[in-house]
N, C-alpha and C. Protein backbone atom coordinates (compact mmCIF):
# COMPACT_ATOMS: atom_id res chain seq x y z
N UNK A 1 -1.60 30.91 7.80
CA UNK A 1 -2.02 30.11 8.93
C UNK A 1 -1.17 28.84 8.99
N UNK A 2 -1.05 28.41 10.25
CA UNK A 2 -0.20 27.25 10.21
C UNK A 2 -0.89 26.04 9.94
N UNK A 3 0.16 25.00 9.37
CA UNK A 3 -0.68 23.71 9.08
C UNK A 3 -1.25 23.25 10.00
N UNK A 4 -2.24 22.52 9.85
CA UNK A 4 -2.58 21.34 11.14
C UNK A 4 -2.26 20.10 11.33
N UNK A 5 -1.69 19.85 12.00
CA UNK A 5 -0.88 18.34 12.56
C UNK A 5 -1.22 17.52 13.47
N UNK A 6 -1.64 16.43 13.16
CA UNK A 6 -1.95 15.18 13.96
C UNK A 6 -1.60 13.99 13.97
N UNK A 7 -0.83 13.59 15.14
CA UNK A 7 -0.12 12.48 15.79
C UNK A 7 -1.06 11.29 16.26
N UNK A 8 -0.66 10.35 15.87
CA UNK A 8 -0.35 8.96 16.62
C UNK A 8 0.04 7.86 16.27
N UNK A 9 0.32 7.36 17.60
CA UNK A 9 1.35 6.05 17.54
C UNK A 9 0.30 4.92 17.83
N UNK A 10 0.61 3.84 16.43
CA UNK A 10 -0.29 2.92 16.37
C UNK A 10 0.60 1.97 16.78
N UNK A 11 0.56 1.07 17.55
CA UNK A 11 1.06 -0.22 17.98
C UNK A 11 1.02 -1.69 16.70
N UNK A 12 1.50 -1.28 15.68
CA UNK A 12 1.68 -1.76 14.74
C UNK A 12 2.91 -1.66 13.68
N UNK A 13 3.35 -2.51 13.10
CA UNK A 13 4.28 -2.26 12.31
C UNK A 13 4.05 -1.18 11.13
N UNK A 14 5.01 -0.02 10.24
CA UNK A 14 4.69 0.74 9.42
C UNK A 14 4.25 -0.26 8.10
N UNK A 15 4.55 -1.50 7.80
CA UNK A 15 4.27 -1.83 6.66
C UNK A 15 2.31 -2.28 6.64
N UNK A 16 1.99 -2.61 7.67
CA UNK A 16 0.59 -2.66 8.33
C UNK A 16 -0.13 -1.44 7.94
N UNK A 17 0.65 -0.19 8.56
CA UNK A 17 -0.42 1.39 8.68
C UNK A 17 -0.28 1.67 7.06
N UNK A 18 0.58 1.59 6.35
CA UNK A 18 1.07 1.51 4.81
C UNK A 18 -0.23 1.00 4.39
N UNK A 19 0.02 -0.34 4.24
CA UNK A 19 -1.52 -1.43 3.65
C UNK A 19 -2.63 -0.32 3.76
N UNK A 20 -3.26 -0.20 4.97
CA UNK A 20 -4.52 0.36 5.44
C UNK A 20 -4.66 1.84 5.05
N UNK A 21 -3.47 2.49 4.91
CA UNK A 21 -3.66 4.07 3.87
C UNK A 21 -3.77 3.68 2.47
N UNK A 22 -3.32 3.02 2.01
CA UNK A 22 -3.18 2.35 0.45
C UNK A 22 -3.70 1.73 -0.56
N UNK A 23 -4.71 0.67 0.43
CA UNK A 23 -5.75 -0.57 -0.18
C UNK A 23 -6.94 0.15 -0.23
N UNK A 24 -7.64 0.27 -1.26
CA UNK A 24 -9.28 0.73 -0.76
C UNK A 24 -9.97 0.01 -0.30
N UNK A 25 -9.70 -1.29 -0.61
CA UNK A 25 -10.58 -2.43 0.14
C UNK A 25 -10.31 -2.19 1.95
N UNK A 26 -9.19 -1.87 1.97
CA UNK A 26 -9.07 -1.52 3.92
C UNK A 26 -9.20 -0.10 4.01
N UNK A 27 -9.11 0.70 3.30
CA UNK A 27 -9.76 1.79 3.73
C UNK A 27 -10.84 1.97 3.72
N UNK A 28 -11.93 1.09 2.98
CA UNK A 28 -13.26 1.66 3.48
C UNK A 28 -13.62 1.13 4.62
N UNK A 29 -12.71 0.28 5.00
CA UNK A 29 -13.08 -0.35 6.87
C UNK A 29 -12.82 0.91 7.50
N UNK A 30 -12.26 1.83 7.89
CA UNK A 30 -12.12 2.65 8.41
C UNK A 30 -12.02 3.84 8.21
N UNK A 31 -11.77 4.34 6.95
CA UNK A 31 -11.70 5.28 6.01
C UNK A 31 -13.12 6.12 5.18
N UNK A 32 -12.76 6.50 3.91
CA UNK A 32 -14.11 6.31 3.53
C UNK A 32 -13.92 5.31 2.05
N UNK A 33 -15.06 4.90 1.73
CA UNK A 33 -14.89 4.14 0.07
C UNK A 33 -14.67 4.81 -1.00
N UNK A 34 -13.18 4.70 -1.29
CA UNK A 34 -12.69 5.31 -2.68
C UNK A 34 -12.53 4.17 -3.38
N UNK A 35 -13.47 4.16 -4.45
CA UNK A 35 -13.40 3.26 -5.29
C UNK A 35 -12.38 3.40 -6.77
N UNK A 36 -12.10 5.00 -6.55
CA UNK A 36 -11.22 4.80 -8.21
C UNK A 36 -9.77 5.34 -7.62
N UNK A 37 -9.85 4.63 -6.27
CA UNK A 37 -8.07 5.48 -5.46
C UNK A 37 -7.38 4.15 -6.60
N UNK A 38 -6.20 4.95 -7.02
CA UNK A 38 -4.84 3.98 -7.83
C UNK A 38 -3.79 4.76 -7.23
N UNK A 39 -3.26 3.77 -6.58
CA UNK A 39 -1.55 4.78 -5.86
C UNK A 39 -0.64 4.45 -7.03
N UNK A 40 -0.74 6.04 -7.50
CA UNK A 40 0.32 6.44 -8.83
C UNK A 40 0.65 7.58 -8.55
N UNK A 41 1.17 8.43 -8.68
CA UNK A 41 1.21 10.05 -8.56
C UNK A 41 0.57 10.66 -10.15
N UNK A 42 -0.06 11.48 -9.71
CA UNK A 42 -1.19 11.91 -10.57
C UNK A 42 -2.78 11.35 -10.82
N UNK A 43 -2.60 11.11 -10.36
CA UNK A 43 -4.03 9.92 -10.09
C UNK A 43 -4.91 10.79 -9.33
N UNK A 44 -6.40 10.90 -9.44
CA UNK A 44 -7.20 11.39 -8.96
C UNK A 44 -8.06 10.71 -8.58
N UNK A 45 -8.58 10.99 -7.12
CA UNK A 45 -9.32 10.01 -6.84
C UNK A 45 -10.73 10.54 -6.35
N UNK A 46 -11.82 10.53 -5.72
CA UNK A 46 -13.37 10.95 -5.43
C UNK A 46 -14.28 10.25 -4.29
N UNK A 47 -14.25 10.83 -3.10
CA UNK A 47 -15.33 9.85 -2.11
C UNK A 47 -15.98 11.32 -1.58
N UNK A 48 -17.25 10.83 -1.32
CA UNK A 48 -18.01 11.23 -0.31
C UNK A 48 -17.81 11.06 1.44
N UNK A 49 -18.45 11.69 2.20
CA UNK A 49 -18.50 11.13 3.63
C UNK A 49 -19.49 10.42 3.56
N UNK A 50 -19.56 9.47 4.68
CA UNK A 50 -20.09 8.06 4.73
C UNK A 50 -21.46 8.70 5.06
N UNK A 51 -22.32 7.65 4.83
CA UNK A 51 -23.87 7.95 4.95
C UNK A 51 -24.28 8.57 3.52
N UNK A 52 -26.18 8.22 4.18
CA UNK A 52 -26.59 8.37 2.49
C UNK A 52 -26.77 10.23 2.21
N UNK A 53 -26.29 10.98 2.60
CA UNK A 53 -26.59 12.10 2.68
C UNK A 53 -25.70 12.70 1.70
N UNK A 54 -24.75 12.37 1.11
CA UNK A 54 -23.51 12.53 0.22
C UNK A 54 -23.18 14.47 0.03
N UNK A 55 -22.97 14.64 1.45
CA UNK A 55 -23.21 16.48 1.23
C UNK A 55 -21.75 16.93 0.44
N UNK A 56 -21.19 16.37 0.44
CA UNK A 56 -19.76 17.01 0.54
C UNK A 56 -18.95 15.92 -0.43
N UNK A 57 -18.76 16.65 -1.77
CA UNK A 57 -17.96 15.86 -2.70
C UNK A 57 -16.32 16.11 -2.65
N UNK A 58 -15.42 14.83 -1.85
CA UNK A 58 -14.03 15.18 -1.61
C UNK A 58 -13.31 14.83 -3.24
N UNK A 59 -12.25 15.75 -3.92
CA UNK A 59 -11.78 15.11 -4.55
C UNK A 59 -10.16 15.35 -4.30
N UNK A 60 -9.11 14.33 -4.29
CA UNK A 60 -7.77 14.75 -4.59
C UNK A 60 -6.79 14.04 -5.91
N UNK A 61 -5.93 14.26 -5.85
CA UNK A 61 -4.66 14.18 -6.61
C UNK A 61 -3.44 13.76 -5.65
N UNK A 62 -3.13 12.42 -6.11
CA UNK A 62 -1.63 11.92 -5.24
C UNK A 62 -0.53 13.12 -5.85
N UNK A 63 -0.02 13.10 -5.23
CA UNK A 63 1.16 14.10 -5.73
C UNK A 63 2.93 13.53 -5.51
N UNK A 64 2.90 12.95 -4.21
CA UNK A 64 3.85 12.15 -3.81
C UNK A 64 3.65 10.68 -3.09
N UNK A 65 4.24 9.89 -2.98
CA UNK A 65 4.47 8.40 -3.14
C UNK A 65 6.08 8.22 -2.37
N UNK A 66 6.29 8.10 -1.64
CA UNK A 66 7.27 7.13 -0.92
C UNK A 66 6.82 6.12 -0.16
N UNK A 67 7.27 4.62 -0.85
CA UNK A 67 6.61 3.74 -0.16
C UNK A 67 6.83 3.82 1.29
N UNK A 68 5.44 3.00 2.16
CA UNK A 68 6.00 3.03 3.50
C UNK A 68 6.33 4.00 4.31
N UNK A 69 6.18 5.44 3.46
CA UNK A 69 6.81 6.93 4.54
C UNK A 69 5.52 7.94 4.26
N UNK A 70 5.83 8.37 2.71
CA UNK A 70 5.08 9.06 2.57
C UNK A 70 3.71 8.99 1.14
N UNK A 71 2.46 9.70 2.02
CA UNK A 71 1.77 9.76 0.64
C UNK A 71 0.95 11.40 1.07
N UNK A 72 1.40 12.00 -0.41
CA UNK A 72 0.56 13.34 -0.61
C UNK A 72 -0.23 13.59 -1.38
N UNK A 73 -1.28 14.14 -0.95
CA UNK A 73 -2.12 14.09 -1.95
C UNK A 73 -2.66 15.65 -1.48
N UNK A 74 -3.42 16.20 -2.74
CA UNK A 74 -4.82 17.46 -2.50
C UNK A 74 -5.58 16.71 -1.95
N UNK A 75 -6.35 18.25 -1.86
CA UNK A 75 -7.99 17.73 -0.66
C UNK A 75 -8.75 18.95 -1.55
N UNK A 76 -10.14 18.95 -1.94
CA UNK A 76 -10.85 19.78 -1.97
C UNK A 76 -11.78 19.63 -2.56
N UNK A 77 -12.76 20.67 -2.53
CA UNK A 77 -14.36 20.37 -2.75
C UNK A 77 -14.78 20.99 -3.65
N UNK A 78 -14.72 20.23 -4.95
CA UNK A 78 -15.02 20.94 -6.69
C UNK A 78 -16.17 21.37 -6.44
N UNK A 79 -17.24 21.24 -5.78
CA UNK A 79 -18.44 21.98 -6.05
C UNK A 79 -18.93 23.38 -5.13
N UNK A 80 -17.86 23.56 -4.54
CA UNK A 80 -17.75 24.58 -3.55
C UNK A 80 -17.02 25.29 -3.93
N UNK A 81 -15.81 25.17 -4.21
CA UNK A 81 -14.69 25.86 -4.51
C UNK A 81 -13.23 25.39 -5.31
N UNK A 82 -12.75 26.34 -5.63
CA UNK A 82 -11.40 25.83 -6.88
C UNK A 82 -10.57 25.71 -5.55
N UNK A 83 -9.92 26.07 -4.27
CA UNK A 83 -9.16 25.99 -3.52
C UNK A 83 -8.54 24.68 -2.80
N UNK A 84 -7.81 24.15 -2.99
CA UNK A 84 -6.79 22.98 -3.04
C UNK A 84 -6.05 23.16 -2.00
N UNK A 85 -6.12 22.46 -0.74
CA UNK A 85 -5.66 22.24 0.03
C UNK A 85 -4.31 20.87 0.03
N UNK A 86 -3.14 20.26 1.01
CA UNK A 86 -2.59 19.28 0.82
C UNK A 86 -2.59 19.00 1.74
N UNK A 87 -2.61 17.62 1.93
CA UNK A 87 -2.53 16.63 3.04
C UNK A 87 -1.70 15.42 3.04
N UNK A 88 -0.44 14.85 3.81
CA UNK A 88 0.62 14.36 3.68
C UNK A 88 -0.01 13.53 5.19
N UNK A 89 0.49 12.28 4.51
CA UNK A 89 0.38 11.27 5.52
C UNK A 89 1.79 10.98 5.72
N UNK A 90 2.46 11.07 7.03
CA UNK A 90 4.02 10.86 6.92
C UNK A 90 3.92 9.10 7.95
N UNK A 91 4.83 8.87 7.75
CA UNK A 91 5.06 7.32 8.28
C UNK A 91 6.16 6.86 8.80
N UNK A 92 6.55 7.27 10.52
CA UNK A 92 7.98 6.99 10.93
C UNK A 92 7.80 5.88 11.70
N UNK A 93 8.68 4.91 11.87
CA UNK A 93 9.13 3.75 12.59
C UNK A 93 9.86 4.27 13.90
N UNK A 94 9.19 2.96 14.36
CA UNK A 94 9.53 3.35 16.28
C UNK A 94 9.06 2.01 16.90
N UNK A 95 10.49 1.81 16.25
CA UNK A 95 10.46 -0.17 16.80
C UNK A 95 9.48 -0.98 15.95
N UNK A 96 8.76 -1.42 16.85
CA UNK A 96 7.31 -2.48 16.33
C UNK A 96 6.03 -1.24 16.15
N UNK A 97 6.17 -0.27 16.00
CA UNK A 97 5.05 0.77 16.07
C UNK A 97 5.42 1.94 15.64
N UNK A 98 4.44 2.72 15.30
CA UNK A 98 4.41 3.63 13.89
C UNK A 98 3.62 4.85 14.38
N UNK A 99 4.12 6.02 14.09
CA UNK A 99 4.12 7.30 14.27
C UNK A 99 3.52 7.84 13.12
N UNK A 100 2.04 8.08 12.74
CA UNK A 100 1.25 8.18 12.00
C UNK A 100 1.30 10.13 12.16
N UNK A 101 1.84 10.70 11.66
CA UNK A 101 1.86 11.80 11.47
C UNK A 101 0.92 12.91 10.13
N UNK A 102 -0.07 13.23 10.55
CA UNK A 102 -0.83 13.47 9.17
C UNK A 102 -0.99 15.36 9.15
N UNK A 103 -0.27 16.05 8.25
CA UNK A 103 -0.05 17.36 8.25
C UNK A 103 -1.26 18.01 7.54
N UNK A 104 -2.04 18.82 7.59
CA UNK A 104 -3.19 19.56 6.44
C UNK A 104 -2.40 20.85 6.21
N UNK A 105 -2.08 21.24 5.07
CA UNK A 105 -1.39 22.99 4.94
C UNK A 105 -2.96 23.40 4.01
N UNK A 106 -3.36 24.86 4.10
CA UNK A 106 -3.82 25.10 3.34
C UNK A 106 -5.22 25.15 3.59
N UNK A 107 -5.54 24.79 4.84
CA UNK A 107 -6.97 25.18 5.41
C UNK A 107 -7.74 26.45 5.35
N UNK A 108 -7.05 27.65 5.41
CA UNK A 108 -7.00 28.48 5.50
C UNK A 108 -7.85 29.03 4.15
N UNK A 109 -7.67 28.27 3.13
CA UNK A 109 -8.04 28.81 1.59
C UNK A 109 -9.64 28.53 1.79
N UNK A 110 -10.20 27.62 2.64
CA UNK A 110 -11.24 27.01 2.77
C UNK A 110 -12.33 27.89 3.51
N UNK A 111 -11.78 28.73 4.51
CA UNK A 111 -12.74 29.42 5.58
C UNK A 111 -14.07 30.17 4.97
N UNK A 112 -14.21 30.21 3.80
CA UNK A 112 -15.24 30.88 3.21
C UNK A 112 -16.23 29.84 2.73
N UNK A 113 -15.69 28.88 3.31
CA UNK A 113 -17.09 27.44 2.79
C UNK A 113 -18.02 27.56 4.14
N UNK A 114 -17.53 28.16 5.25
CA UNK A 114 -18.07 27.82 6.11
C UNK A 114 -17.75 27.25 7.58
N UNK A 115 -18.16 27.03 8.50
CA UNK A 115 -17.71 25.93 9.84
C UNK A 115 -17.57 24.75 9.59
N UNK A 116 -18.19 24.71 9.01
CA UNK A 116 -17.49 22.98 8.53
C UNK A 116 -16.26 22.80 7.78
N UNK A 117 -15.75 23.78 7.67
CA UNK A 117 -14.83 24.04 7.07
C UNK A 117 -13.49 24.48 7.54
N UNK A 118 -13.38 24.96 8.63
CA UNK A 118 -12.83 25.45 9.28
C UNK A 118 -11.63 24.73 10.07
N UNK A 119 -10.29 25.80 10.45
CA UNK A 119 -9.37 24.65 11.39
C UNK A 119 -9.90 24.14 12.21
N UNK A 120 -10.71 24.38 12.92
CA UNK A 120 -11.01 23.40 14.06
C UNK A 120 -12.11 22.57 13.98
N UNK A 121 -12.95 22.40 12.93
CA UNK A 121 -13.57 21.43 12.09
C UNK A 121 -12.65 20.59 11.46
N UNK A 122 -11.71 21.13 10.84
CA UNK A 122 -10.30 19.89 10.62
C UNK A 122 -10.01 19.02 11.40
N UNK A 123 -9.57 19.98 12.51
CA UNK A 123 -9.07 19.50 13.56
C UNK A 123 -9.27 18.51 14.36
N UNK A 124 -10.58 18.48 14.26
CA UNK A 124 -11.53 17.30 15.20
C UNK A 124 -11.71 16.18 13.77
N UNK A 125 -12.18 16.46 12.49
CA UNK A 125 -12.72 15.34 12.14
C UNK A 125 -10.99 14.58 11.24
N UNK A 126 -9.83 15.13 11.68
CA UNK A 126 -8.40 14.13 11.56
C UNK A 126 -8.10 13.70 12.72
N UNK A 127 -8.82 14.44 13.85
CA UNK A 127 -8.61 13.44 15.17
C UNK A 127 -9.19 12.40 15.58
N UNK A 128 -10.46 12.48 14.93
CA UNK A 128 -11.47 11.45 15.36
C UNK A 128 -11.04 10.35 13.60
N UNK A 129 -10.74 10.52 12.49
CA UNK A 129 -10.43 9.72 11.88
C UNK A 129 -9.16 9.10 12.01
N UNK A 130 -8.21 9.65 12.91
CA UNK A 130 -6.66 8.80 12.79
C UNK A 130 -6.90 8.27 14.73
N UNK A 131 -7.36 8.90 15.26
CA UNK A 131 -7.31 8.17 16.59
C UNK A 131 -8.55 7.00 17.09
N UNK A 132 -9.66 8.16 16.25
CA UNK A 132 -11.34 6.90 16.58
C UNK A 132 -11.02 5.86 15.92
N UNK A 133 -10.59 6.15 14.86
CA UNK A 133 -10.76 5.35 13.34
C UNK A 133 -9.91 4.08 12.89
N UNK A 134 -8.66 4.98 12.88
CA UNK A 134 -7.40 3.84 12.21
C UNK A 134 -6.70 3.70 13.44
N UNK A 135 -6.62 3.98 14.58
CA UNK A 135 -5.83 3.41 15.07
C UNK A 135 -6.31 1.78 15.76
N UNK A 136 -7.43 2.28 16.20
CA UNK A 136 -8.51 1.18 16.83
C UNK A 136 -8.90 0.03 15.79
N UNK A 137 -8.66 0.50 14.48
CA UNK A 137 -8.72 0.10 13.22
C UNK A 137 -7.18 -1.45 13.07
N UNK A 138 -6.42 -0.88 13.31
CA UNK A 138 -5.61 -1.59 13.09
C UNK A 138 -4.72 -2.17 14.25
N UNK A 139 -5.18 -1.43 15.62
CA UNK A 139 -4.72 -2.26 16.62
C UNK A 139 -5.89 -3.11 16.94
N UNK A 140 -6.89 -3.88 16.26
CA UNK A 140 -7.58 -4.50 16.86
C UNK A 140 -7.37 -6.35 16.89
């Protein structure tokens, strides 16, 4: 299955959209609260979705690190399943504003968790987190 890919251009400088993927203190403004994120490669990190309902335990692994361009990390849900998905936040410049490009490969391993699980459950909740979320987030 093909990856899923989602675009946008934040009216902000890349060293700005950088900060706000990077800091946990600004990602839980818009993000969710990862409290043991350390940008290292190999580093593992653990959040829930927001609210007290904590259904869904996310955990990943940075894998790659280019400042300012790129950060990769896994995605997946230890209590559901061993299947490891990746998700790459890419980061291109375009003048004073930034081309927030965020790829998911590997969805596909997931379809047996369910609809919530699913590409087009992806689909919507990286659209509504990079367009509801961070962009409004950091053009404000």
């Amino acid at each position: 299955m093909d990856p899923i890919i989602v675009e946008y251009k934040i009216n902000v400088p890349v060293q700005r959209v950088w900060k706000a993927l990077t800091d946990k203190d600004e990602m839980k403004k818009w993000y969710f609260d990862i409290s043991d994120f350390d940008l290292k490669v190999g580093k593992i990190f653990n959040f829930y979705e927001p609210g007290e309902a904590k259904k869904y335990h996310h955990q990943a692994e940075i894998l790659e690190i280019i400042p300012q361009h790129i950060l990769k990390h896994s995605w997946m849900y230890p209590e559901f399943s061993t299947s490891k998905t990746i998700v790459t936040w890419e980061l291109i410049t375009e003048g004073n504003e930034t081309l927030v490009r965020l790829t998911h490969e590997g969805v596909d391993q997931c379809k047996e968790l369910g609809e919530n699980f699913s590409n087009e459950s992806f689909t919507t909740g990286w659209n509504e987190i990079l367009g509801q979320s961070l962009k409004p987030y950091l053009e404000k």
